[in-house]
Protein backbone atom coordinates (compact mmCIF):
# COMPACT_ATOMS: atom_id res chain seq x y z
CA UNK A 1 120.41 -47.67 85.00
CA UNK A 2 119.84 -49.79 88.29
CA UNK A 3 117.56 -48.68 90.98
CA UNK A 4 119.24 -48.51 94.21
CA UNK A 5 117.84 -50.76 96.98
CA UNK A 6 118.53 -47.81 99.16
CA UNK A 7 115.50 -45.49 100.20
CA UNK A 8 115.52 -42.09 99.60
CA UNK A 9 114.65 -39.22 102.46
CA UNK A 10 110.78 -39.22 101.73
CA UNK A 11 112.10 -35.21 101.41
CA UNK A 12 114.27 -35.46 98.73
CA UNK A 13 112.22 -37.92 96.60
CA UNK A 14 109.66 -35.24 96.52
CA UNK A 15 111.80 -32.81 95.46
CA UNK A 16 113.40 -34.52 92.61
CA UNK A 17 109.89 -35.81 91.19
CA UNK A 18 108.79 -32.39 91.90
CA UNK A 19 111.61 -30.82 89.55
CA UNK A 20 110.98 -33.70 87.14
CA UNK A 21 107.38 -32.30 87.11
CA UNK A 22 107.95 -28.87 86.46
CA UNK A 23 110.84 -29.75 83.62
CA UNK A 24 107.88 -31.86 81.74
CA UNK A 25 105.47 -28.73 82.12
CA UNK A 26 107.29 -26.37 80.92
CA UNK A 27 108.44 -28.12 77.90
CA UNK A 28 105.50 -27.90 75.64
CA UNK A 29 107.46 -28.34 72.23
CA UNK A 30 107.06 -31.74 71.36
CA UNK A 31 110.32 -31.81 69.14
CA UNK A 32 111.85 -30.59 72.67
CA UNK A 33 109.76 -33.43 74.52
CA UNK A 34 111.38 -35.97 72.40
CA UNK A 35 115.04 -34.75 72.88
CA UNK A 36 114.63 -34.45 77.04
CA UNK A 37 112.78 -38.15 76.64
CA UNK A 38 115.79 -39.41 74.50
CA UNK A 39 118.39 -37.80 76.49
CA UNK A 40 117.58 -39.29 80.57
CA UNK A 41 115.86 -42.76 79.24
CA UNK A 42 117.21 -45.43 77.26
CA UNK A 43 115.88 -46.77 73.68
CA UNK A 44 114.09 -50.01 76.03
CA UNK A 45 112.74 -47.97 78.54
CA UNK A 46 111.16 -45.03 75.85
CA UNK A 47 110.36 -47.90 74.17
CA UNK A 48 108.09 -49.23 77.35
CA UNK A 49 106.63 -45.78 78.10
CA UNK A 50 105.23 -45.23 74.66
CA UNK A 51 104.33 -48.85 74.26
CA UNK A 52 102.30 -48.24 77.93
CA UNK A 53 100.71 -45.12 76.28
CA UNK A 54 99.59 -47.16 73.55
CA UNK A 55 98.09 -50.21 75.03
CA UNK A 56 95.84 -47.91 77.19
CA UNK A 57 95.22 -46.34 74.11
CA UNK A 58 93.95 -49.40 72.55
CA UNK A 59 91.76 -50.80 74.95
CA UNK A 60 90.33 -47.43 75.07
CA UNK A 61 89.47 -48.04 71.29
CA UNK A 62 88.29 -51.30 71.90
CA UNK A 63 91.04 -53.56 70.42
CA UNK A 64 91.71 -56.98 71.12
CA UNK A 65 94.08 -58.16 73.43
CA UNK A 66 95.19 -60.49 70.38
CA UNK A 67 95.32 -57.13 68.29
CA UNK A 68 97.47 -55.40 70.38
CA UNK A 69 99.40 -58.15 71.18
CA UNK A 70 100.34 -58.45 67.43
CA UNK A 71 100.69 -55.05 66.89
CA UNK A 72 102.76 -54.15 70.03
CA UNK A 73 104.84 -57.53 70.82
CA UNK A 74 103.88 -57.55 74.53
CA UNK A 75 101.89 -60.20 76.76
CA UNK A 76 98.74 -60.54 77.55
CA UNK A 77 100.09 -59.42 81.17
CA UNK A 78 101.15 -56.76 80.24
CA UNK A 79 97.82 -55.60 78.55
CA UNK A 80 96.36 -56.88 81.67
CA UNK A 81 98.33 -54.61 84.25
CA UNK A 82 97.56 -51.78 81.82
CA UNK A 83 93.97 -52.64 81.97
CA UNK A 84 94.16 -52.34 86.05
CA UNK A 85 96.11 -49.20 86.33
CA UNK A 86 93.07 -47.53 83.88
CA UNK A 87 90.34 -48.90 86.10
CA UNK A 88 92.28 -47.83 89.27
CA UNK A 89 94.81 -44.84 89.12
CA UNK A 90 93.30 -41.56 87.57
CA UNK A 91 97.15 -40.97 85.97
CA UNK A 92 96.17 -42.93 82.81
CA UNK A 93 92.92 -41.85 82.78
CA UNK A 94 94.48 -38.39 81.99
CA UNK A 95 96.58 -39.58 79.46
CA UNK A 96 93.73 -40.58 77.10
CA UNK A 97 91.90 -37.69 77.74
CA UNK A 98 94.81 -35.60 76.02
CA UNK A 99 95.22 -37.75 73.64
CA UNK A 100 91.40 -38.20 72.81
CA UNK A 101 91.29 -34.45 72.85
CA UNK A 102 93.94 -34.15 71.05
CA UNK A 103 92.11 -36.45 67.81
CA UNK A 104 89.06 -34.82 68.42
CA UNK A 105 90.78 -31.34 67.27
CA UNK A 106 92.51 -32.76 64.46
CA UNK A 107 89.74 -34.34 63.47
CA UNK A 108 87.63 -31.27 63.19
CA UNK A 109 90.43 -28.68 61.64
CA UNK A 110 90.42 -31.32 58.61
CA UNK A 111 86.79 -31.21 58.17
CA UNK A 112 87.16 -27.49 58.52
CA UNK A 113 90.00 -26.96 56.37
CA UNK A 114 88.11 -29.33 53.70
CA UNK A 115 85.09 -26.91 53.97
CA UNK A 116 86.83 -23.73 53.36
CA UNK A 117 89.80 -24.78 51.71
């Protein structure tokens, strides 16, 4: 899909990202997640999310821009405009929180489960 050069009414773009918004919170089954992803974005541009996700991931774990650059296929410029969005806009930030939360849980309910079985 193209983006139109034309603007949209300030009004209307807030309403659409605003339904866009409220379709991703409500949909808290990841299986669900995946479908709504697959269905509105192409295979390249789900592709670039995740792969967006991951570098900020990375560098979050302290991997090499050589590292990920093996392990993802991207440039160094893209790593780099990755590594300016976490140091600027709080959106990524958030992401990695989750997702550090997220290990952090699974982490402990394997040492639990090894404990009591």
């Amino acid at each position: 899909m193209r983006v139109s050069s034309q603007k949209l009414n300030p009004a209307v773009e807030k309403d659409i990202l605003d339904i866009l918004c409220q379709v991703l919170t409500d949909t808290r089954d990841k299986a669900e997640i995946k479908q709504l992803l697959k269905s509105f974005l192409s295979r390249a541009e789900l592709l670039c999310l995740a792969k967006r996700f991951a570098i900020a991931k990375y560098l979050n774990d302290g991997l090499s821009y050589a590292e990920i650059k093996r392990r993802l296929k991207i440039s160094s410029a893209t790593i780099s405009q990755i590594q300016e969005q976490l140091a600027k806009a709080p959106g990524l930030r958030i992401a990695l929180e989750k997702i550090m939360i997220d290990e952090w849980a699974e982490h402990w309910a394997k040492k639990i489960k090894s404990l009591f079985g």
